[in-house]
Each structure stands twice: as structure tokens, then as C-alpha cells.
Protein backbone atom coordinates (compact mmCIF):
# COMPACT_ATOMS: atom_id res chain seq x y z
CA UNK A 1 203.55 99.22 0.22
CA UNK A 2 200.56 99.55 2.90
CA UNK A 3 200.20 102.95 3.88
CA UNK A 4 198.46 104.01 7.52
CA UNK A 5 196.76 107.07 7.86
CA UNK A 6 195.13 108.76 11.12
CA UNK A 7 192.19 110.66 11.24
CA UNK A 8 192.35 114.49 12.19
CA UNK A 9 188.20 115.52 12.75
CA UNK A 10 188.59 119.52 11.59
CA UNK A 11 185.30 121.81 13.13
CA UNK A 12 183.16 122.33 10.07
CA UNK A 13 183.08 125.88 10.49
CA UNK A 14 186.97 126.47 10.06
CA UNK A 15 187.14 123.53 7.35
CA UNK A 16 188.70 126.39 5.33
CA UNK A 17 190.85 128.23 7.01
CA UNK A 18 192.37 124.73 8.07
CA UNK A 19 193.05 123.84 4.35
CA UNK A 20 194.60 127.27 3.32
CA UNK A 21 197.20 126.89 6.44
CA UNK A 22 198.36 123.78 4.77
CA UNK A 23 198.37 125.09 1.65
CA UNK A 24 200.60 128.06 3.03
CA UNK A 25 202.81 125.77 4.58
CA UNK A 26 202.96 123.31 1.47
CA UNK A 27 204.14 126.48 -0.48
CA UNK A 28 206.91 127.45 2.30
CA UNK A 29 208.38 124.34 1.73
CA UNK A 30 208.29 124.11 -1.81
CA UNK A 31 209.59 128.41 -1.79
CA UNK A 32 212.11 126.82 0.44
CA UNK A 33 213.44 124.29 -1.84
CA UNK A 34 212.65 121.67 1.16
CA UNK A 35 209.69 119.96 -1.25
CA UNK A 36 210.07 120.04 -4.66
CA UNK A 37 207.23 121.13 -6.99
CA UNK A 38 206.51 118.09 -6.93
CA UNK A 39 205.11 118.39 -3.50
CA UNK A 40 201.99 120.30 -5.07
CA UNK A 41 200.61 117.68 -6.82
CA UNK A 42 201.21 114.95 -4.33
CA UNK A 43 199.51 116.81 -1.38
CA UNK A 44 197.40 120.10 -2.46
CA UNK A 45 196.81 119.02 -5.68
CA UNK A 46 195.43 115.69 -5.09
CA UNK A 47 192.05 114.71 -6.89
CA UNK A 48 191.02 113.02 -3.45
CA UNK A 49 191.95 116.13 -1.45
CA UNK A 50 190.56 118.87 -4.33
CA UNK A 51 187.49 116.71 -4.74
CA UNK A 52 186.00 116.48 -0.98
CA UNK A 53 186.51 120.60 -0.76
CA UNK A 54 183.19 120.57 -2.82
CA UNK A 55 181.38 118.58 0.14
CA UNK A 56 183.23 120.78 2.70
CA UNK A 57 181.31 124.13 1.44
CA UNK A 58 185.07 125.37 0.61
CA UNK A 59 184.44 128.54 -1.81
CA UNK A 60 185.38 128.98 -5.45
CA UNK A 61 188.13 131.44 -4.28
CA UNK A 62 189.77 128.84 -2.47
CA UNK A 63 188.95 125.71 -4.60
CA UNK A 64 191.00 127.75 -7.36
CA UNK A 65 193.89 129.01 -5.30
CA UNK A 66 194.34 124.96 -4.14
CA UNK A 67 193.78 124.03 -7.79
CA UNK A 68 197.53 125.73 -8.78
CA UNK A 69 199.18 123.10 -6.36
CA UNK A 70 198.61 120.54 -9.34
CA UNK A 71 200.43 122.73 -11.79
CA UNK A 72 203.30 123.78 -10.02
CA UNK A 73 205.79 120.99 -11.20
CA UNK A 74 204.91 121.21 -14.86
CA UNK A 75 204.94 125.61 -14.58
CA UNK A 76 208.55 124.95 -13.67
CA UNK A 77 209.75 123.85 -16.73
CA UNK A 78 207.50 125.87 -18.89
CA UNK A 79 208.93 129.38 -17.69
CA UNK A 80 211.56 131.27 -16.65
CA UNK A 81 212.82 130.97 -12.57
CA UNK A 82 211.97 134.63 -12.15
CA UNK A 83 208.66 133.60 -13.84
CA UNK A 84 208.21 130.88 -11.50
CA UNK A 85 208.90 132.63 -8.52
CA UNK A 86 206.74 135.38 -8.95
CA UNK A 87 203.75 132.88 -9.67
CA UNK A 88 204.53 131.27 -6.54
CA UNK A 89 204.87 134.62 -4.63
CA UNK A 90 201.13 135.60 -6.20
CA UNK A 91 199.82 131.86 -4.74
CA UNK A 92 200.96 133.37 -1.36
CA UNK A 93 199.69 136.64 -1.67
CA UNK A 94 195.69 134.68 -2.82
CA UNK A 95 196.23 132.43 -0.04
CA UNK A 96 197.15 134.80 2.61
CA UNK A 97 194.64 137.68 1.28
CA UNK A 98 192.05 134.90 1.58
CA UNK A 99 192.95 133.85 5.47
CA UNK A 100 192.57 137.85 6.06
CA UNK A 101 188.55 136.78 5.24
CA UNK A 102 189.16 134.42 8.45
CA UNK A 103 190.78 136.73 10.71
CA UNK A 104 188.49 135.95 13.53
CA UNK A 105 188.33 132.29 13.05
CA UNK A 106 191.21 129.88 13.89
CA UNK A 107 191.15 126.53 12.64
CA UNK A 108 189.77 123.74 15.14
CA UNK A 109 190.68 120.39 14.65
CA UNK A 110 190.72 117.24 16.81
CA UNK A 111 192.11 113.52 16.58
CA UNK A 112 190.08 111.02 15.91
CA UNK A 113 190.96 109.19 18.88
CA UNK A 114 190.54 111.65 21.06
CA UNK A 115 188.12 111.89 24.28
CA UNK A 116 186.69 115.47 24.16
């Protein structure tokens, strides 16, 4: 299967910020039950997504909230739901207690094929 991608050009400056909204969102639909666990690896937890956050400048308190995406399916069966839940409660507590740090600055992002 060919797969098409677009290009979305995010301001340097609010690289991070940027990738912590989709990580919140990623979780909201996996807390949701709209995404499986599943949807952590596939998206968060990529190695081609993880990987470029080191070129980004992303920091270490980031890189290892992002890094749980890629456990998420296998945590699931390992522990109890109540376990579970609770982990994924604490990822969105680190993730949102980390956007607090970028309070002032909104993400900026751009299509590729866009004039301005």
C-alpha cells in the first residue's frame, strides 16, 4: 500500500509544545477507548517520530513522557485496569504539568504549501 503524507512546517520555537498537544490528544483517544493502546506505539511511540525530537532540541522531560506511548499496549496486559488507568492518568498529569512550562507560547505551525 503507498501511503501520502503532507508536510505541516511547525515554528522551531514551539516544536515542543506542538508535540505534547498531540501527545495529549493521542492519550484522549486512547482514555476514550476511541484508539486502542495500540495507538501509542503507532503514532507517539514511533522510532521515526521519538528519534527526530533529539534534532528538534525537545528536552529530556518530554523525550521521556513521549517515550511511554511505546509501552502502553504491552502495560495493558501486564497490570490490573485500575493499574492501567492510573498510569495513563499520571501520563496526563506529566504532559499537562509540562505544557504549564509553555503557558505563554502557543504552538505555530504552517502547511507546507502554504504562501505566507
Amino acid at each position: 500500500m503507498n501511503e501520502n503524507y503532507e508536510t505541516l512546517l511547525v515554528k522551531t520555537d514551539t516544536f515542543e509544545p506542538f508535540v505534547l498537544c498531540l501527545a495529549l490528544g493521542t492519550l484522549e483517544a486512547i482514555k476514550s477507548e476511541i484508539w486502542s493502546t495500540e495507538a501509542g506505539i503507532w503514532t507517539i511511540g514511533r522510532p521515526n517520530f521519538l528519534d527526530e525530537l533529539e534534532k528538534m532540541n525537545v528536552s529530556e522531560e518530554t523525550k521521556n513522557i513521549l517515550v511511554e506511548f511505546d509501552e502502553l499496549n504491552a502495560l495493558q496486559d501486564l497490570v490490573s485496569e485500575d493499574d492501567f488507568n492510573e498510569k495513563l492518568s499520571k501520563i496526563e498529569q506529566n504532559i499537562k504539568k509540562r505544557l504549564e512550562d509553555f503557558s505563554g507560547s502557543f504552538w505555530s505551525a504552517k502547511w507546507a504549501n502554504e504562501n505566507s
